[in-house]
PDB file of N, CA and C in Angstrom:
ATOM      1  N   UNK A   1       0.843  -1.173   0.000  1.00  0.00           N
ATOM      2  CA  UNK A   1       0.000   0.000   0.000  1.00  0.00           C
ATOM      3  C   UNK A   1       0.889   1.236   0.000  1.00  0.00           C
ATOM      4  N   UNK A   2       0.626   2.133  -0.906  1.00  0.00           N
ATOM      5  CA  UNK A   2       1.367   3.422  -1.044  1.00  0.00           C
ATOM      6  C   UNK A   2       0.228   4.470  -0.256  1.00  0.00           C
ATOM      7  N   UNK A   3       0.988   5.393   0.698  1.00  0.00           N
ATOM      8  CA  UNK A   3       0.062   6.663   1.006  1.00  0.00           C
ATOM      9  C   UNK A   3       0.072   7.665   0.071  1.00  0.00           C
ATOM     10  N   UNK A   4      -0.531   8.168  -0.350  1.00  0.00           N
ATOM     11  CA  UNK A   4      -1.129   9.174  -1.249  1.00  0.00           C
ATOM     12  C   UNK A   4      -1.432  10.570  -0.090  1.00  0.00           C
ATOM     13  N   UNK A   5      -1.839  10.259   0.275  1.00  0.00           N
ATOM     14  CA  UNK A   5      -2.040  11.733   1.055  1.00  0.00           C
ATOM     15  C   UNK A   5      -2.978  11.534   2.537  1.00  0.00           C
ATOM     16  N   UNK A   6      -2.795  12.246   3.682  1.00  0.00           N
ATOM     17  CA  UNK A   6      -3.315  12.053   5.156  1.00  0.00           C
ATOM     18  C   UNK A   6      -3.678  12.585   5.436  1.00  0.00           C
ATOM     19  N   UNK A   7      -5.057  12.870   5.877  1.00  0.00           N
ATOM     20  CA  UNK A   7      -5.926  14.190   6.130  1.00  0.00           C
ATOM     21  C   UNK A   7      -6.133  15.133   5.058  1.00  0.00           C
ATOM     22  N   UNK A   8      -6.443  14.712   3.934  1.00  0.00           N
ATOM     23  CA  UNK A   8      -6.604  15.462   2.725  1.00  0.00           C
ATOM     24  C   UNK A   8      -7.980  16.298   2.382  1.00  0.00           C
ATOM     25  N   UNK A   9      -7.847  17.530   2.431  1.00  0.00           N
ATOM     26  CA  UNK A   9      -8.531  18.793   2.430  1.00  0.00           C
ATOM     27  C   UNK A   9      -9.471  18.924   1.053  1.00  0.00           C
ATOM     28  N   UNK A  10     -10.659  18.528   0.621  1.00  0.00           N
ATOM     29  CA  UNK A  10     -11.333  18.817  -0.229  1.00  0.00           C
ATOM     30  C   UNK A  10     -12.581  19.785  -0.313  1.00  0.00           C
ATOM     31  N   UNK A  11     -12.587  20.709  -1.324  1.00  0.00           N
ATOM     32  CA  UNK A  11     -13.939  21.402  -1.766  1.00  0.00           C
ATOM     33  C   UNK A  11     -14.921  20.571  -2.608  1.00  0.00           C
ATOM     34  N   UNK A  12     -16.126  21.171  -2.392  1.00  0.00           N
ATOM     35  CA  UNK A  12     -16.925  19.989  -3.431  1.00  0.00           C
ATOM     36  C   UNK A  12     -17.747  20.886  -3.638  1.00  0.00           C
ATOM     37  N   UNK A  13     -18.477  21.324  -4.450  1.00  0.00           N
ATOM     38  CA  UNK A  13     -19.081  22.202  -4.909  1.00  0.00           C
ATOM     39  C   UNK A  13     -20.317  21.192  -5.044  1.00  0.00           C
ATOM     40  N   UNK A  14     -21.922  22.160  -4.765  1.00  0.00           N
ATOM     41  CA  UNK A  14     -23.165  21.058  -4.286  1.00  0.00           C
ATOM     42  C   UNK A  14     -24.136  22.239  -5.189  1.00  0.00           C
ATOM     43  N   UNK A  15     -25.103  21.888  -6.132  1.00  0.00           N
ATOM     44  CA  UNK A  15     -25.898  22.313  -6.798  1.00  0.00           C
ATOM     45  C   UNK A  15     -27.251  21.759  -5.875  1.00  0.00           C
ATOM     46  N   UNK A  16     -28.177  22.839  -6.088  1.00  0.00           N
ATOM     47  CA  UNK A  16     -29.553  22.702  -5.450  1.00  0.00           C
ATOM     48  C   UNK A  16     -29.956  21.853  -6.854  1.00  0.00           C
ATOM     49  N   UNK A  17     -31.773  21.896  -6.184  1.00  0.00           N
ATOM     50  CA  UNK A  17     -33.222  21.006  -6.837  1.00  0.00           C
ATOM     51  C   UNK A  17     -32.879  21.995  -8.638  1.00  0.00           C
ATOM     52  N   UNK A  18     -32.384  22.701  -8.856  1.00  0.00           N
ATOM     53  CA  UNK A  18     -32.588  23.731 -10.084  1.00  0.00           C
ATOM     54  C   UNK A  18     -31.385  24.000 -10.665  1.00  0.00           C
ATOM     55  N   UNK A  19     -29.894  23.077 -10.041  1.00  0.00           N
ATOM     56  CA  UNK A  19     -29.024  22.787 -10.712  1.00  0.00           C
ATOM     57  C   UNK A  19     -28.022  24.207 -10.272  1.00  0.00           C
ATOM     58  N   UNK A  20     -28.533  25.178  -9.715  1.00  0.00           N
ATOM     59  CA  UNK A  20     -27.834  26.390  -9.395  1.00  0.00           C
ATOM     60  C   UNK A  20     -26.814  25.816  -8.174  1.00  0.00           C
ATOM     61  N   UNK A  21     -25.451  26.262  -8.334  1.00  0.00           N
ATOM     62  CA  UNK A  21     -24.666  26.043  -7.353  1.00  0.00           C
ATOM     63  C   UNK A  21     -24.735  26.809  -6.020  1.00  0.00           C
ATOM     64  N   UNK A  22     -24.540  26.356  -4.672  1.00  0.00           N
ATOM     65  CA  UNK A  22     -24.721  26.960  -3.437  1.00  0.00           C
ATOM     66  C   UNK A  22     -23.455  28.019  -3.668  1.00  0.00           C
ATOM     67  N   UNK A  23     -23.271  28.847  -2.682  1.00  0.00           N
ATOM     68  CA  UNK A  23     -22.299  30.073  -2.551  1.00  0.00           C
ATOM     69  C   UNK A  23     -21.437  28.940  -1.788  1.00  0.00           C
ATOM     70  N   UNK A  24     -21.730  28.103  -1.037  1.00  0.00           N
ATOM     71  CA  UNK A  24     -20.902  27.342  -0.076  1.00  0.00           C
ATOM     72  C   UNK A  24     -20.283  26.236  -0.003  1.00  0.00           C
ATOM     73  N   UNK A  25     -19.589  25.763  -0.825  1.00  0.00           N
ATOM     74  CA  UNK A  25     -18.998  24.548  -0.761  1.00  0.00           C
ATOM     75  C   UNK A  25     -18.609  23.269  -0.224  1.00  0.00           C
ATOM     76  N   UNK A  26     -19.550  22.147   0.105  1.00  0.00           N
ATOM     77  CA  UNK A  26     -18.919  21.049   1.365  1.00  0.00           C
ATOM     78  C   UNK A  26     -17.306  21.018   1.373  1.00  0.00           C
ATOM     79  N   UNK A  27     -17.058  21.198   2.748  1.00  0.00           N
ATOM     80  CA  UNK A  27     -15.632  20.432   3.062  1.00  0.00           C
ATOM     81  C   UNK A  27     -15.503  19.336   2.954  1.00  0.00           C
ATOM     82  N   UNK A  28     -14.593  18.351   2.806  1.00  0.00           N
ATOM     83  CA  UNK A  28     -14.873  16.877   2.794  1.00  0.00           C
ATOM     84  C   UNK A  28     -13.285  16.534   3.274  1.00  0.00           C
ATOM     85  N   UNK A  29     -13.090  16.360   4.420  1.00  0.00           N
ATOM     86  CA  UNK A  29     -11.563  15.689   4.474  1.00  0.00           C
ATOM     87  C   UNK A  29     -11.543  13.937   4.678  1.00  0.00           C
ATOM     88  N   UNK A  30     -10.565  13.895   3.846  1.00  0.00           N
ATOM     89  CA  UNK A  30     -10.242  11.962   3.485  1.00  0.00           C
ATOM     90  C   UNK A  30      -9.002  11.868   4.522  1.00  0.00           C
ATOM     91  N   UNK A  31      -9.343  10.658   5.670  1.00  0.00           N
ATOM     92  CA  UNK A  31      -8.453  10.709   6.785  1.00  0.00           C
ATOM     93  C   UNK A  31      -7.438  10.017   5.895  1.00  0.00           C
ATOM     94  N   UNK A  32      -7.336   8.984   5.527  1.00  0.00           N
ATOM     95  CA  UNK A  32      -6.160   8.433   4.354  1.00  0.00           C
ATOM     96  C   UNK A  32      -6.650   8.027   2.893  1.00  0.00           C
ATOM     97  N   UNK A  33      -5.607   8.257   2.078  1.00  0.00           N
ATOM     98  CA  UNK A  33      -6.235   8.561   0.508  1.00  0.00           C
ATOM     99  C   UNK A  33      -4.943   7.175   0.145  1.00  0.00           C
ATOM    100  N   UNK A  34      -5.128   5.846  -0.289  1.00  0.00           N
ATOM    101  CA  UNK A  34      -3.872   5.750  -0.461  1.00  0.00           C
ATOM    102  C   UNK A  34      -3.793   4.569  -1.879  1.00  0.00           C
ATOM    103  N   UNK A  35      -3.078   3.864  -2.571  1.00  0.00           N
ATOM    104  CA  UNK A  35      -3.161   3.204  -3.240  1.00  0.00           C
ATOM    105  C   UNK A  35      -3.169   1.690  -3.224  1.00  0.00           C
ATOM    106  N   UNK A  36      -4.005   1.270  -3.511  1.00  0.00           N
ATOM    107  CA  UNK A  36      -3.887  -0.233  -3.283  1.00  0.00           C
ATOM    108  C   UNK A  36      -4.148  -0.973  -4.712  1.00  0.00           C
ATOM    109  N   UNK A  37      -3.399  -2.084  -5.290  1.00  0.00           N
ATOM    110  CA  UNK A  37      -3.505  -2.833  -6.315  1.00  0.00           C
ATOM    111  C   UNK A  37      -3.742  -2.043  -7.741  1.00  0.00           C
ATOM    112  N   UNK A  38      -3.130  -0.669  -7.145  1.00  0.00           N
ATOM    113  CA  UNK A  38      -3.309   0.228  -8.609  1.00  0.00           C
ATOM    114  C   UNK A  38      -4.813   1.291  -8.762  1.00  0.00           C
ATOM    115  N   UNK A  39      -5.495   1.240  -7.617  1.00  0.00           N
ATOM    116  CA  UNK A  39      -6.678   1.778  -7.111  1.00  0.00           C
ATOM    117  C   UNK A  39      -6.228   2.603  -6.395  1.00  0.00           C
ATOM    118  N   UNK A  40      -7.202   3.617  -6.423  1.00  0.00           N
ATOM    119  CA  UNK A  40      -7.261   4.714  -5.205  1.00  0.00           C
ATOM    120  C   UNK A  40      -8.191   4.153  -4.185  1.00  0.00           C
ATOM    121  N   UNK A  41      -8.056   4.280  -2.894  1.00  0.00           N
ATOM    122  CA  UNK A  41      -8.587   4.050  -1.786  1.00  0.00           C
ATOM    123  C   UNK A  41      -8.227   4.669  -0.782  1.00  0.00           C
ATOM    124  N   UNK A  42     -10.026   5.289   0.013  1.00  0.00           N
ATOM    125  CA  UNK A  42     -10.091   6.491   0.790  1.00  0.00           C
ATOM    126  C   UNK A  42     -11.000   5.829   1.993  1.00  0.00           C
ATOM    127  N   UNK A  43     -10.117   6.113   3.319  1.00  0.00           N
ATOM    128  CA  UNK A  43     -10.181   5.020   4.158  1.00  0.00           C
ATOM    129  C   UNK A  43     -10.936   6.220   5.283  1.00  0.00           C
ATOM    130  N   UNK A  44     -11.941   6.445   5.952  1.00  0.00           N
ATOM    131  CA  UNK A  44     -12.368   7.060   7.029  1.00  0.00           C
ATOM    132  C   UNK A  44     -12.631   6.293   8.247  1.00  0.00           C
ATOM    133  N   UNK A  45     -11.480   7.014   9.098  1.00  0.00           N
ATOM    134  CA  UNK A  45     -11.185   6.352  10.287  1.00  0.00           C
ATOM    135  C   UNK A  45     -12.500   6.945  11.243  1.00  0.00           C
ATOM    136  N   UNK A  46     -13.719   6.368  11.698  1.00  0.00           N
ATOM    137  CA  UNK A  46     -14.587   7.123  12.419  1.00  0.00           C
ATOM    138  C   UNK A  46     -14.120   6.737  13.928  1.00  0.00           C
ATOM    139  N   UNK A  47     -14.255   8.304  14.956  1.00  0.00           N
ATOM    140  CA  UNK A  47     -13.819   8.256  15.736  1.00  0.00           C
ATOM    141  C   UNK A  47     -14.694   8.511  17.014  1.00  0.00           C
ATOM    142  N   UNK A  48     -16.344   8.337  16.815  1.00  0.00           N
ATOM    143  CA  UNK A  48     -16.742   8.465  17.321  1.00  0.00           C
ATOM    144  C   UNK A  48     -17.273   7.305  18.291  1.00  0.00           C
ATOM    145  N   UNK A  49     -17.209   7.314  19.821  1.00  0.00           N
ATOM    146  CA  UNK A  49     -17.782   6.197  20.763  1.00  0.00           C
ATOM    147  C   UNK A  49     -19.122   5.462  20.725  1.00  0.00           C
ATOM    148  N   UNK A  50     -20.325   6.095  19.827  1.00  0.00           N
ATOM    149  CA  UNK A  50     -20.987   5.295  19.929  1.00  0.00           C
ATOM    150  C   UNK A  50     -21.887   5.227  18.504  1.00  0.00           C
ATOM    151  N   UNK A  51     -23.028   4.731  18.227  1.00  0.00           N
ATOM    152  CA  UNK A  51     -23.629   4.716  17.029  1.00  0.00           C
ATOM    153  C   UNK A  51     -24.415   5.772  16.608  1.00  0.00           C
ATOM    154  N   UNK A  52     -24.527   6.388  15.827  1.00  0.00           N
ATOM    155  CA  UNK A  52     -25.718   7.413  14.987  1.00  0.00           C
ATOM    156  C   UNK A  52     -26.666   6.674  15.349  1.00  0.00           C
ATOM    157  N   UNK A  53     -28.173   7.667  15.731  1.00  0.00           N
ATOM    158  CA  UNK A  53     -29.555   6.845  16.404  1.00  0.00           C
ATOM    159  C   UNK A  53     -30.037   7.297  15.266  1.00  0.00           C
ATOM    160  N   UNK A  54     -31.188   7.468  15.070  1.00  0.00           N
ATOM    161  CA  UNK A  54     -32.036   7.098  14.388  1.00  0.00           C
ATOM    162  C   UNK A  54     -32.188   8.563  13.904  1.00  0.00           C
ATOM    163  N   UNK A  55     -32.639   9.291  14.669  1.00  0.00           N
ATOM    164  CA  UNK A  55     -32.820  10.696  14.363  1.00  0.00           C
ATOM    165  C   UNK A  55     -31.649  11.176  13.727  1.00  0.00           C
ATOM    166  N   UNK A  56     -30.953  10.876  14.313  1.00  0.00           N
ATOM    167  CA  UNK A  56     -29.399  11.742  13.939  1.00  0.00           C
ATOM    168  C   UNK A  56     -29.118  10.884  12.340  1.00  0.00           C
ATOM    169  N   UNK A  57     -29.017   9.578  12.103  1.00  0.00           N
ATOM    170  CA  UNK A  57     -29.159   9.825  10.506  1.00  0.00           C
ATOM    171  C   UNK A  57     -29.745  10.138   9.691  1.00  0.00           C
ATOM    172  N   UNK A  58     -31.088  10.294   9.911  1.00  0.00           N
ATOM    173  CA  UNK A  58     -31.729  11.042   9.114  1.00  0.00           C
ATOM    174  C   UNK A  58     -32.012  12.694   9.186  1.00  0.00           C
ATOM    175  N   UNK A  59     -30.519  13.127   9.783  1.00  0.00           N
ATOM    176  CA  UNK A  59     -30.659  14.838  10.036  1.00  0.00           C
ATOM    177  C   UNK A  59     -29.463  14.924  10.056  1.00  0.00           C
ATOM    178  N   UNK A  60     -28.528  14.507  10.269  1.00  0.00           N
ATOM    179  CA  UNK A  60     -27.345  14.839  10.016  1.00  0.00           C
ATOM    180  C   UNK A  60     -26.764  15.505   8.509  1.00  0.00           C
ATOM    181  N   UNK A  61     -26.194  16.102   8.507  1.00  0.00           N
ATOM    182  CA  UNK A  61     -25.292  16.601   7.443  1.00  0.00           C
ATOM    183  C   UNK A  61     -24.819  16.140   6.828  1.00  0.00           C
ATOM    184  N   UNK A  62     -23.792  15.166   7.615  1.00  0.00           N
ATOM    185  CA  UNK A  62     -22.498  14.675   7.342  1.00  0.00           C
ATOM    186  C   UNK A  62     -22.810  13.879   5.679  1.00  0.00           C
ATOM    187  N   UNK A  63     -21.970  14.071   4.651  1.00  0.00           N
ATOM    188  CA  UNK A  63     -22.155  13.103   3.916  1.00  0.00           C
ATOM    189  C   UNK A  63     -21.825  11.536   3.587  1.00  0.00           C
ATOM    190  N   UNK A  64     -23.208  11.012   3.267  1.00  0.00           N
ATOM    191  CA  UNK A  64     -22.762   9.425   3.390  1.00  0.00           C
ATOM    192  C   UNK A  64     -22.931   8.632   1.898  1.00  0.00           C
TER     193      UNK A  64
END
């Protein structure tokens, strides 16, 4: 496995229902970006103690 990059900083630009782009851009950071068998592979280490409930995935932000 080759590392490619660690904590890697991305913009993503997100269009509404009408295709118009937001003023605001998602952040998106990739905890490791790295190469495997000639593939890119982007590995998110989650660091949180317990599980997303029920409410919280269906309101959360975060992208999945």
């Amino acid at each position: 496995m080759d590392t490619g990059a660690v904590e890697q900083r991305t913009l993503v630009s997100i269009q509404n229902s009408d295709g118009d782009f937001l003023e605001t851009p998602l952040v998106e950071v990739s905890d490791l970006v790295s190469k495997q068998d000639g593939d890119l592979k982007i590995t998110e280490f989650e660091t949180s103690g317990r599980a997303y409930g029920e409410f919280e995935v269906k309101n959360s932000l975060q992208a999945t």
